[in-house]
C-alpha atoms as a PDB file:
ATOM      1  CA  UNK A   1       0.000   0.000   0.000  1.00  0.00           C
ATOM      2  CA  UNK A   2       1.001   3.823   0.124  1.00  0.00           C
ATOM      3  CA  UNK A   3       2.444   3.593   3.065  1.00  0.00           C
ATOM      4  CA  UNK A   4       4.571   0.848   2.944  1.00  0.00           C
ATOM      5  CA  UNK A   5       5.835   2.381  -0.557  1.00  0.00           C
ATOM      6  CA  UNK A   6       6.774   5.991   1.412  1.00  0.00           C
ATOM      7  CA  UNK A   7       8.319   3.660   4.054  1.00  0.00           C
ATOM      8  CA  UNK A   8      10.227   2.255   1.033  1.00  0.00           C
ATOM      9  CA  UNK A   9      11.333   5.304  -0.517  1.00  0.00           C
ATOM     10  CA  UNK A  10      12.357   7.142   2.832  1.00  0.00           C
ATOM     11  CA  UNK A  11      14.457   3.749   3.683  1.00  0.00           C
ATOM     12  CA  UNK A  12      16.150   4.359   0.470  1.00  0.00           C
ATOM     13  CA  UNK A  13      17.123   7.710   0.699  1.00  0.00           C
ATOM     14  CA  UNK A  14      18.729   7.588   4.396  1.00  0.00           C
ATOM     15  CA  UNK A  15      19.923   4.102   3.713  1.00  0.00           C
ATOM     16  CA  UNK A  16      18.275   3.080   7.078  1.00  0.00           C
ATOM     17  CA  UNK A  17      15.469   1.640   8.459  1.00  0.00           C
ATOM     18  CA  UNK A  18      12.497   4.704   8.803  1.00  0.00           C
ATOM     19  CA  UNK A  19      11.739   5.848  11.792  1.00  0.00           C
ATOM     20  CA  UNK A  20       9.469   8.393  14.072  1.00  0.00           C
ATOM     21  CA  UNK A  21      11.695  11.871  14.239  1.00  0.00           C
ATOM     22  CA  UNK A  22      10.309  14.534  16.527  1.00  0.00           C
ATOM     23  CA  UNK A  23      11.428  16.832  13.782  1.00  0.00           C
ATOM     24  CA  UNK A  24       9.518  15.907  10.823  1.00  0.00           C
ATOM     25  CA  UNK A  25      12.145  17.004   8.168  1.00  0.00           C
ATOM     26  CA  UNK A  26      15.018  15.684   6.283  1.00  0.00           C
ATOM     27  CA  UNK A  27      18.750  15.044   8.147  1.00  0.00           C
ATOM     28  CA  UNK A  28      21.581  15.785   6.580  1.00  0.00           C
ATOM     29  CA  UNK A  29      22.323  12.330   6.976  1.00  0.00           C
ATOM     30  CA  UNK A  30      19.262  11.472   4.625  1.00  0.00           C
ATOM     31  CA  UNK A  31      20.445  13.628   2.220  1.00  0.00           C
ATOM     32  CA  UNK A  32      23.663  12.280   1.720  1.00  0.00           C
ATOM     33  CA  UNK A  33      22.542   9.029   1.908  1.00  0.00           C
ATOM     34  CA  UNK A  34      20.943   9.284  -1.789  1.00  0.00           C
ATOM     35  CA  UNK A  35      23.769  10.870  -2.523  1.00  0.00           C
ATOM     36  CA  UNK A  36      25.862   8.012  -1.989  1.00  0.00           C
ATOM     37  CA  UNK A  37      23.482   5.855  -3.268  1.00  0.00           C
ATOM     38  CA  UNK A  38      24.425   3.722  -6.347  1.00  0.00           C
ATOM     39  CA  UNK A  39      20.720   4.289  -8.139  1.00  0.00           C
ATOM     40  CA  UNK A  40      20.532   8.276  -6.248  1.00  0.00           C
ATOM     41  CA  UNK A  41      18.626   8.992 -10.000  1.00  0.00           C
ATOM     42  CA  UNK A  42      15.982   5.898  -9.714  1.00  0.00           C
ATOM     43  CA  UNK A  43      15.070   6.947  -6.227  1.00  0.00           C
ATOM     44  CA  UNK A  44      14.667  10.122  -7.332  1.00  0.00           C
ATOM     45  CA  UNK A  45      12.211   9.778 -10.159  1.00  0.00           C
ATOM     46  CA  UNK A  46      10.227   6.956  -8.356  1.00  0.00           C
ATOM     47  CA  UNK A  47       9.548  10.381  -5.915  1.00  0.00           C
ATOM     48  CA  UNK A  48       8.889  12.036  -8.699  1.00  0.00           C
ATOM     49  CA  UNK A  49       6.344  10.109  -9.967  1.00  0.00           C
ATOM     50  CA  UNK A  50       4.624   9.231  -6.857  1.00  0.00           C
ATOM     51  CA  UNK A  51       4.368  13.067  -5.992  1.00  0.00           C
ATOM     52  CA  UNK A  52       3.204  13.640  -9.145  1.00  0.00           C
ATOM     53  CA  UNK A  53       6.499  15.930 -10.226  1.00  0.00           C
ATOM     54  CA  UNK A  54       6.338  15.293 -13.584  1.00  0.00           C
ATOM     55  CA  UNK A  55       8.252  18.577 -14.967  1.00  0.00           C
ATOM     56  CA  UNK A  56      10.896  17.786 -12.427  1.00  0.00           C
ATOM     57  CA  UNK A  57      11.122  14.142 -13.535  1.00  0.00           C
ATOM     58  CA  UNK A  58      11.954  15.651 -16.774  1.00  0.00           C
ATOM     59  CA  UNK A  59      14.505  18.130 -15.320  1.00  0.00           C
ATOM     60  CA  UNK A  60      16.170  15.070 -13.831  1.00  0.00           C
ATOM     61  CA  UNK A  61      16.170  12.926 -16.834  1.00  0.00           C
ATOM     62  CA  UNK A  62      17.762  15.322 -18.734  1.00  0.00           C
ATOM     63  CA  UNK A  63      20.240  15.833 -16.213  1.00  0.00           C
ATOM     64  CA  UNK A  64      21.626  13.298 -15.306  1.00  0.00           C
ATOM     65  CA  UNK A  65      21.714  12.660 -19.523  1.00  0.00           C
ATOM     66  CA  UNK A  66      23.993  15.233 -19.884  1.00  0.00           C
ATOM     67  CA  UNK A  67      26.110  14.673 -17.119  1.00  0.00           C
ATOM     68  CA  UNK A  68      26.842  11.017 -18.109  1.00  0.00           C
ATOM     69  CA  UNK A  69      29.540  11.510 -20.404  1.00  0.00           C
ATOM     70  CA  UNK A  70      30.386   7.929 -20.174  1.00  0.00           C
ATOM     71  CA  UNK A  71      30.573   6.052 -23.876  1.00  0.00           C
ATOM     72  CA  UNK A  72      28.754   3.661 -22.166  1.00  0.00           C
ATOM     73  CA  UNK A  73      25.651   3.252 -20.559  1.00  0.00           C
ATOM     74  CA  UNK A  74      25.801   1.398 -16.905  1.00  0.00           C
ATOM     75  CA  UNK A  75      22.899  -0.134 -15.491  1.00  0.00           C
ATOM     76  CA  UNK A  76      21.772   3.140 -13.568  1.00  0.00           C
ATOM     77  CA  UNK A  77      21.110   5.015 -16.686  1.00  0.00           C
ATOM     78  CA  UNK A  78      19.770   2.296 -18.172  1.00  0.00           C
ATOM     79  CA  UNK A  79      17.421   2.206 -15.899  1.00  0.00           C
ATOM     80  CA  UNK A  80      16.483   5.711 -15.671  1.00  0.00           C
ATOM     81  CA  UNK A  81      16.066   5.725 -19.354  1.00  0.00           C
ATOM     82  CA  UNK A  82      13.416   2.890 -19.034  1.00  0.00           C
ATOM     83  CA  UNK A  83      11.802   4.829 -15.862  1.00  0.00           C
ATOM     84  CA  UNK A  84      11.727   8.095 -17.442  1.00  0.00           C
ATOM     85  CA  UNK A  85       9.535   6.106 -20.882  1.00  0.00           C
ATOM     86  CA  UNK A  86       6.875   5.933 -17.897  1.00  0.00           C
ATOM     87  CA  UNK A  87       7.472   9.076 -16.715  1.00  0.00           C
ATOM     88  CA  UNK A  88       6.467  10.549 -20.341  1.00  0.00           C
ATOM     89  CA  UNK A  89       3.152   8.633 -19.976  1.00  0.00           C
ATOM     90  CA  UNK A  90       2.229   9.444 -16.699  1.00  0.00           C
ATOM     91  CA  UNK A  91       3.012  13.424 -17.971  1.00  0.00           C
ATOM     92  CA  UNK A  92       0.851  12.845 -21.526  1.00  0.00           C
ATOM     93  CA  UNK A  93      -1.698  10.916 -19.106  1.00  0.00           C
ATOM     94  CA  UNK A  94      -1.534  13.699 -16.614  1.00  0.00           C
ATOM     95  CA  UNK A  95      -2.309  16.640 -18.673  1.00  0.00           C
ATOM     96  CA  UNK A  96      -4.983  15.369 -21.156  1.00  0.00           C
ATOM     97  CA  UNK A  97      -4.755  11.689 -22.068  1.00  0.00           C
ATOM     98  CA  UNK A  98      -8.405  10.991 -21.534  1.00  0.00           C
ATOM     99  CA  UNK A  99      -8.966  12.332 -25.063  1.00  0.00           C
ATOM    100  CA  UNK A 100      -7.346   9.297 -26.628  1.00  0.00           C
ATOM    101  CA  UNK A 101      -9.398   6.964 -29.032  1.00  0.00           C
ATOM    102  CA  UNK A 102     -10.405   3.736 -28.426  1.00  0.00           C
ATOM    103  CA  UNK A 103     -10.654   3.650 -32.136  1.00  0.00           C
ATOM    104  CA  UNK A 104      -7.062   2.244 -33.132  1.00  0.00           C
ATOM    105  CA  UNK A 105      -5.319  -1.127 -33.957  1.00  0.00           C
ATOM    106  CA  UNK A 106      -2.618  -2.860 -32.233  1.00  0.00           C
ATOM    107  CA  UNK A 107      -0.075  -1.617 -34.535  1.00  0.00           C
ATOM    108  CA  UNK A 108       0.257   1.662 -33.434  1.00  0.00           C
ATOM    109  CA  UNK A 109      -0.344   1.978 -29.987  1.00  0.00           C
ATOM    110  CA  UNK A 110       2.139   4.655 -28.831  1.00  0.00           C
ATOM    111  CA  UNK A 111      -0.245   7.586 -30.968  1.00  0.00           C
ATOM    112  CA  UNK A 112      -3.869   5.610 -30.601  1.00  0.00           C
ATOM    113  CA  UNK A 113      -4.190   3.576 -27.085  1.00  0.00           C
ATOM    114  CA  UNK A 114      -4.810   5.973 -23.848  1.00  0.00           C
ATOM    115  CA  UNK A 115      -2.024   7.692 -22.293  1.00  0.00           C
ATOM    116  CA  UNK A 116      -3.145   5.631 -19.164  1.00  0.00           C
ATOM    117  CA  UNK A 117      -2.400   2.020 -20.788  1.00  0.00           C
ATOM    118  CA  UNK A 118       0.674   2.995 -22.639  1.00  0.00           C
ATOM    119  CA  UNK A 119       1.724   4.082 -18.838  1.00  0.00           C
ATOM    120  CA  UNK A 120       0.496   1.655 -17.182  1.00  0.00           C
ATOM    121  CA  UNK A 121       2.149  -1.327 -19.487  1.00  0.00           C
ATOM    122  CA  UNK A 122       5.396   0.820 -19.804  1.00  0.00           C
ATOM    123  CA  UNK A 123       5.392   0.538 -15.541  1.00  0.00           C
ATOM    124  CA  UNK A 124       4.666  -3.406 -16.163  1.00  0.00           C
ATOM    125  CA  UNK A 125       7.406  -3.536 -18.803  1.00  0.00           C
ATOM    126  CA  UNK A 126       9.891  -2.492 -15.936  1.00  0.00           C
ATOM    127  CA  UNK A 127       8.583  -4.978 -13.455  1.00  0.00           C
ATOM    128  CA  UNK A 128       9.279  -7.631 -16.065  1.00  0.00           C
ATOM    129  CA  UNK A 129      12.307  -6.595 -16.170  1.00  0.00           C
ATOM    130  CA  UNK A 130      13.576  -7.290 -12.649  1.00  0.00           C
ATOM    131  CA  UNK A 131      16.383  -4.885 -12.854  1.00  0.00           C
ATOM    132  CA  UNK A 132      16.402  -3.307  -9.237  1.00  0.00           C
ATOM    133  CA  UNK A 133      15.628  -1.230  -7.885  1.00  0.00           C
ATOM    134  CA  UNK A 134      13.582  -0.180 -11.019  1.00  0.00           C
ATOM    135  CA  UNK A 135      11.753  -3.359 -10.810  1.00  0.00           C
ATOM    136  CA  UNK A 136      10.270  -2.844  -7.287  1.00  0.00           C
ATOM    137  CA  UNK A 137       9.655   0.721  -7.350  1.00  0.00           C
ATOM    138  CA  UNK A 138       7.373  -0.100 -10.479  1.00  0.00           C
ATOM    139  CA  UNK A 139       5.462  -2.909  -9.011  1.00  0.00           C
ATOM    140  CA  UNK A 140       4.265   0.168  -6.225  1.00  0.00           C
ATOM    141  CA  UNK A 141       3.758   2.493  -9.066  1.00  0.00           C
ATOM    142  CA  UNK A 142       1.675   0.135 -11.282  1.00  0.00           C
ATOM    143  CA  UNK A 143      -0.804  -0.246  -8.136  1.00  0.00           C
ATOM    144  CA  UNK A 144      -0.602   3.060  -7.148  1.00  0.00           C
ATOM    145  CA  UNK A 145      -1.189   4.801 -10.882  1.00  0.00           C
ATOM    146  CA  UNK A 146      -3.799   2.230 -11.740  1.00  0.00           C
ATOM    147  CA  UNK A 147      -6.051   3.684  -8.708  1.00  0.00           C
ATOM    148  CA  UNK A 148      -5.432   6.850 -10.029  1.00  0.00           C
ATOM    149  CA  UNK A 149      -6.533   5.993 -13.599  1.00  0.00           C
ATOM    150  CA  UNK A 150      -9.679   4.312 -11.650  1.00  0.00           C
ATOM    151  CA  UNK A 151     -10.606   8.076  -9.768  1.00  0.00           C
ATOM    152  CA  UNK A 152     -10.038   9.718 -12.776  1.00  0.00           C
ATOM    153  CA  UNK A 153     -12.511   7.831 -14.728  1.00  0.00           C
ATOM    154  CA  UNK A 154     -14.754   7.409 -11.646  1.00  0.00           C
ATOM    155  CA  UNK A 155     -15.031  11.050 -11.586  1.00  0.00           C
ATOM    156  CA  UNK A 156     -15.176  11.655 -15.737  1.00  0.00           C
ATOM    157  CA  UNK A 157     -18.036   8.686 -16.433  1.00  0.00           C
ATOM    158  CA  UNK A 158     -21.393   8.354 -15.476  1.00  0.00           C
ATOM    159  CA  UNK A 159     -21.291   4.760 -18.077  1.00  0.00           C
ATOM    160  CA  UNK A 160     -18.246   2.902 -19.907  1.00  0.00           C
ATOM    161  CA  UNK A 161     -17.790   0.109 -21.803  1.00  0.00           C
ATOM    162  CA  UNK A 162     -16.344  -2.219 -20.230  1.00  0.00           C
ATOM    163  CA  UNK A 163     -14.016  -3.194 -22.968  1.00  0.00           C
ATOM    164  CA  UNK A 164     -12.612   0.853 -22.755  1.00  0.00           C
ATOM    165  CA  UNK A 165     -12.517  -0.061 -18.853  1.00  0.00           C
ATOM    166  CA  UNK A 166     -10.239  -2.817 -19.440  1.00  0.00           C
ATOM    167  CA  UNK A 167      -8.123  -1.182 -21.953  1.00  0.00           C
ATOM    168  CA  UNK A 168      -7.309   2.323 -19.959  1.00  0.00           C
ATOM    169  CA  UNK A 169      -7.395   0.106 -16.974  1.00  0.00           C
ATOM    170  CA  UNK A 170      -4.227  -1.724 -18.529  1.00  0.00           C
ATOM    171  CA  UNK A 171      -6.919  -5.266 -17.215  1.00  0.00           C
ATOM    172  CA  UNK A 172      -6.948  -8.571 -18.662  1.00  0.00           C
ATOM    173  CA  UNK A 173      -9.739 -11.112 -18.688  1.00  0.00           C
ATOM    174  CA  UNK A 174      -8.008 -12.998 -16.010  1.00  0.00           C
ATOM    175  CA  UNK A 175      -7.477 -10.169 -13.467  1.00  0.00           C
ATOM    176  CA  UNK A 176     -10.742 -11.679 -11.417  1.00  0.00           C
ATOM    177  CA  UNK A 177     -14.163 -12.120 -11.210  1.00  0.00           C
ATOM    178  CA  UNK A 178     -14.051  -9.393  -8.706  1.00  0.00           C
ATOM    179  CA  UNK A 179     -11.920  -6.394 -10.784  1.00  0.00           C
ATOM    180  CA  UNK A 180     -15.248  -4.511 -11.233  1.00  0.00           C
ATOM    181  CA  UNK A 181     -15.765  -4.149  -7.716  1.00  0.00           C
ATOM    182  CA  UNK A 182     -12.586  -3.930  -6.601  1.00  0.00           C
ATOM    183  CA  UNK A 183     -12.224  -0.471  -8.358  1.00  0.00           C
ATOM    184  CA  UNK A 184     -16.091   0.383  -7.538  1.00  0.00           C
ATOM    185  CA  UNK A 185     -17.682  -0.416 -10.670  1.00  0.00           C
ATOM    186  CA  UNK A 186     -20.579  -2.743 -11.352  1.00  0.00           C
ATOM    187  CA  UNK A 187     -22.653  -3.590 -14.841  1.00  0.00           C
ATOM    188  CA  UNK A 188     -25.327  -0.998 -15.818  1.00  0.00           C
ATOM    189  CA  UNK A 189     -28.712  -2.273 -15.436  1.00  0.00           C
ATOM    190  CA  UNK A 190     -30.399  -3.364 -18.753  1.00  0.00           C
ATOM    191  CA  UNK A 191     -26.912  -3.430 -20.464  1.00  0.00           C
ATOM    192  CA  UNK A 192     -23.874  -6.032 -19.093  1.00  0.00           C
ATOM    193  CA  UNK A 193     -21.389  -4.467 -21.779  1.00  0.00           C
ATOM    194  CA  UNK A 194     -21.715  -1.041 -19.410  1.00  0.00           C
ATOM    195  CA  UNK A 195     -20.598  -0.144 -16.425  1.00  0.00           C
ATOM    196  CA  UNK A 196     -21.451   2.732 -14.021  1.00  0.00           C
ATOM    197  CA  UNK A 197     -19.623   3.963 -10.411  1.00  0.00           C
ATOM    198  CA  UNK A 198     -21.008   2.031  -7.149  1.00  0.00           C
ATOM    199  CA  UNK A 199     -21.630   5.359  -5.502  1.00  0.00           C
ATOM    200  CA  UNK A 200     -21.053   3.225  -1.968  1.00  0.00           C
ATOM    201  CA  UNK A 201     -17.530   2.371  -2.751  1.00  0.00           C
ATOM    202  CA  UNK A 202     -14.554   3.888  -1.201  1.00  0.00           C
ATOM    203  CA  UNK A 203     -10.959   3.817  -2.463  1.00  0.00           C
ATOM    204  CA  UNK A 204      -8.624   1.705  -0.434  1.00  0.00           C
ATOM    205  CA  UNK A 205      -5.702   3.389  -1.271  1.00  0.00           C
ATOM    206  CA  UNK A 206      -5.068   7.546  -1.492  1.00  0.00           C
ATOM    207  CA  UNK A 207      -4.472   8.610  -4.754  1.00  0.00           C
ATOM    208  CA  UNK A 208      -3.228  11.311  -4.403  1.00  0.00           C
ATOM    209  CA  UNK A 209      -0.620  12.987  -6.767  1.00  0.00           C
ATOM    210  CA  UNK A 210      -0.359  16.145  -9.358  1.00  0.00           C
ATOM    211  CA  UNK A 211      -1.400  18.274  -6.332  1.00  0.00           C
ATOM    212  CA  UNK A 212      -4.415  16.359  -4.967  1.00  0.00           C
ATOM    213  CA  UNK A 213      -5.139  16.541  -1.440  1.00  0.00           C
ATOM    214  CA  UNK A 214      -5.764  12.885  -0.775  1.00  0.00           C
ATOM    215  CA  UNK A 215      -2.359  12.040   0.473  1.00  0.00           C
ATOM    216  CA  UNK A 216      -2.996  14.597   3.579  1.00  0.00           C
ATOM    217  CA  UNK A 217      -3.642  11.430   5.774  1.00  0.00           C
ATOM    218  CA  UNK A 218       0.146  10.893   5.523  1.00  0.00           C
ATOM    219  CA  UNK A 219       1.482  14.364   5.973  1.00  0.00           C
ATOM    220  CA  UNK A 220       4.066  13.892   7.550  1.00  0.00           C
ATOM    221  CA  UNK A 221       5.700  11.426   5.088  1.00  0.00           C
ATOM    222  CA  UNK A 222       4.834  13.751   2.051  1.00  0.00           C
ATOM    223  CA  UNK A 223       6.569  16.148   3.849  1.00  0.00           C
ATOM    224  CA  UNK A 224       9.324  14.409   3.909  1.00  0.00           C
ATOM    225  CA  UNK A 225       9.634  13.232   0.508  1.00  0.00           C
ATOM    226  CA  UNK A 226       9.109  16.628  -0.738  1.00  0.00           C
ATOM    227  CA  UNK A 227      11.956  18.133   1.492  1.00  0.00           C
ATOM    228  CA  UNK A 228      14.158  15.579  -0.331  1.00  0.00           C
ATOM    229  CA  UNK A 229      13.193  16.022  -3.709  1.00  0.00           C
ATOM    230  CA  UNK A 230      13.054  19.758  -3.313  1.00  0.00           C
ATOM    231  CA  UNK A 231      16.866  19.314  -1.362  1.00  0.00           C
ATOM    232  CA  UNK A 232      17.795  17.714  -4.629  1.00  0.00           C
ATOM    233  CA  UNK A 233      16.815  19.777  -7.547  1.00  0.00           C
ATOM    234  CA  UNK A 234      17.466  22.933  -5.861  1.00  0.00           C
ATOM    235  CA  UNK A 235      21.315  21.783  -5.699  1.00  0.00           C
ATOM    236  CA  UNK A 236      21.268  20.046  -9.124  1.00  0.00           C
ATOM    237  CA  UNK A 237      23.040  16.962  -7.485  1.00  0.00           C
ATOM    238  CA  UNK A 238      24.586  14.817 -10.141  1.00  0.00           C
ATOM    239  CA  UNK A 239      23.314  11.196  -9.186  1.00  0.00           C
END
């Protein structure tokens, strides 16, 4: 869940176990603990992204692009490279992608499928890939974006297909008898190939992100992470 993902990301960045500080902000310690961490960049987007710092994500990517000089890639920029291809979805998604057609064929996906499935399958694609620490900071992200596709549409659609649920849901046939309800949906009466919100249900996770106030339950946390991430683009550190 969100929390255990924050607890995650905070462990990463101090290199230590989290824990209860009376202070609520960022050590020094902390700081330099992504510094001298091997994937500094990877932690850094996987903030990004969960914060919903999507022009910063591209700040960083081009970054820490020009600063490798290397001839080379090594497996850091690698996988940045792959994290920032989701990062460019979740921005497309983030500022429009509900416009996108249904209307397409397989062949050309990246310019007719919805931002939210070409993001949420580019997220998959890195958990496929176990390369870590990109692999597990995906998993989290794929859970924790496909909610957010879910409020989105809960909050744009009174009735949708449910084979355009499926598709910007990034679903298969065999994600359970149970995926309708799981994200609050159930099949509109008179018509099984519809589906309408279940006005009872409540989100189990906070959505949060791109400046929504749902992550207030964890304050402190998002506090936190945004000390970091605001510690580390204000000093341009080269991961």
């Amino acid at each position: 869940n969100n929390n255990n993902f924050l607890n995650q990301l905070l462990s990463s960045s101090s290199g230590s176990t989290v824990n209860n500080t009376d202070g609520g902000g960022i050590s020094e310690s902390s700081v330099s603990g992504v510094n001298g961490n091997k994937y500094a960049s990877i932690i850094q987007m996987a903030f990004l992204l969960y914060l919903g710092e999507y022009v910063h994500a591209r700040h960083l990517w081009r970054r820490h692009r020009s600063n490798n000089t290397s001839s080379t890639s090594d497996d850091e920029s690698n996988q940045l490279s792959m994290f920032w291809t989701a990062a460019k979805y979740c921005y497309l998604w983030n500022t429009g992608g509900m416009s996108s057609s249904l209307n397409s064929t397989d062949d050309d996906e990246s310019s007719n499928l919805p931002y939210s499935t070409l993001m949420l399958r580019s997220l998959q694609s890195n958990v496929e890939s176990s390369l870590e620490p990109l692999a597990t900071y995906s998993k989290e992200l794929v859970s924790i974006f496909r909610y957010r596709v879910n409020d989105r549409l809960r909050s744009s659609f009174d009735d949708i297909r449910e084979d355009e649920f499926m598709l910007r849901m990034n679903l298969s046939s065999d994600s359970g008898d149970d995926v309708f309800g799981r994200y609050g949906w159930q099949r509109a009466p008179g018509d099984v190939s519809h589906l309408v919100p279940n006005q009872e249900w409540k989100s189990p996770v906070d959505v949060g992100g791109g400046g929504n106030s749902a992550m207030s339950t964890d304050g402190d946390r998002i506090h936190q992470l945004s000390e970091v991430v605001m510690f580390l683009e204000q000093t341009k550190m080269n991961a």
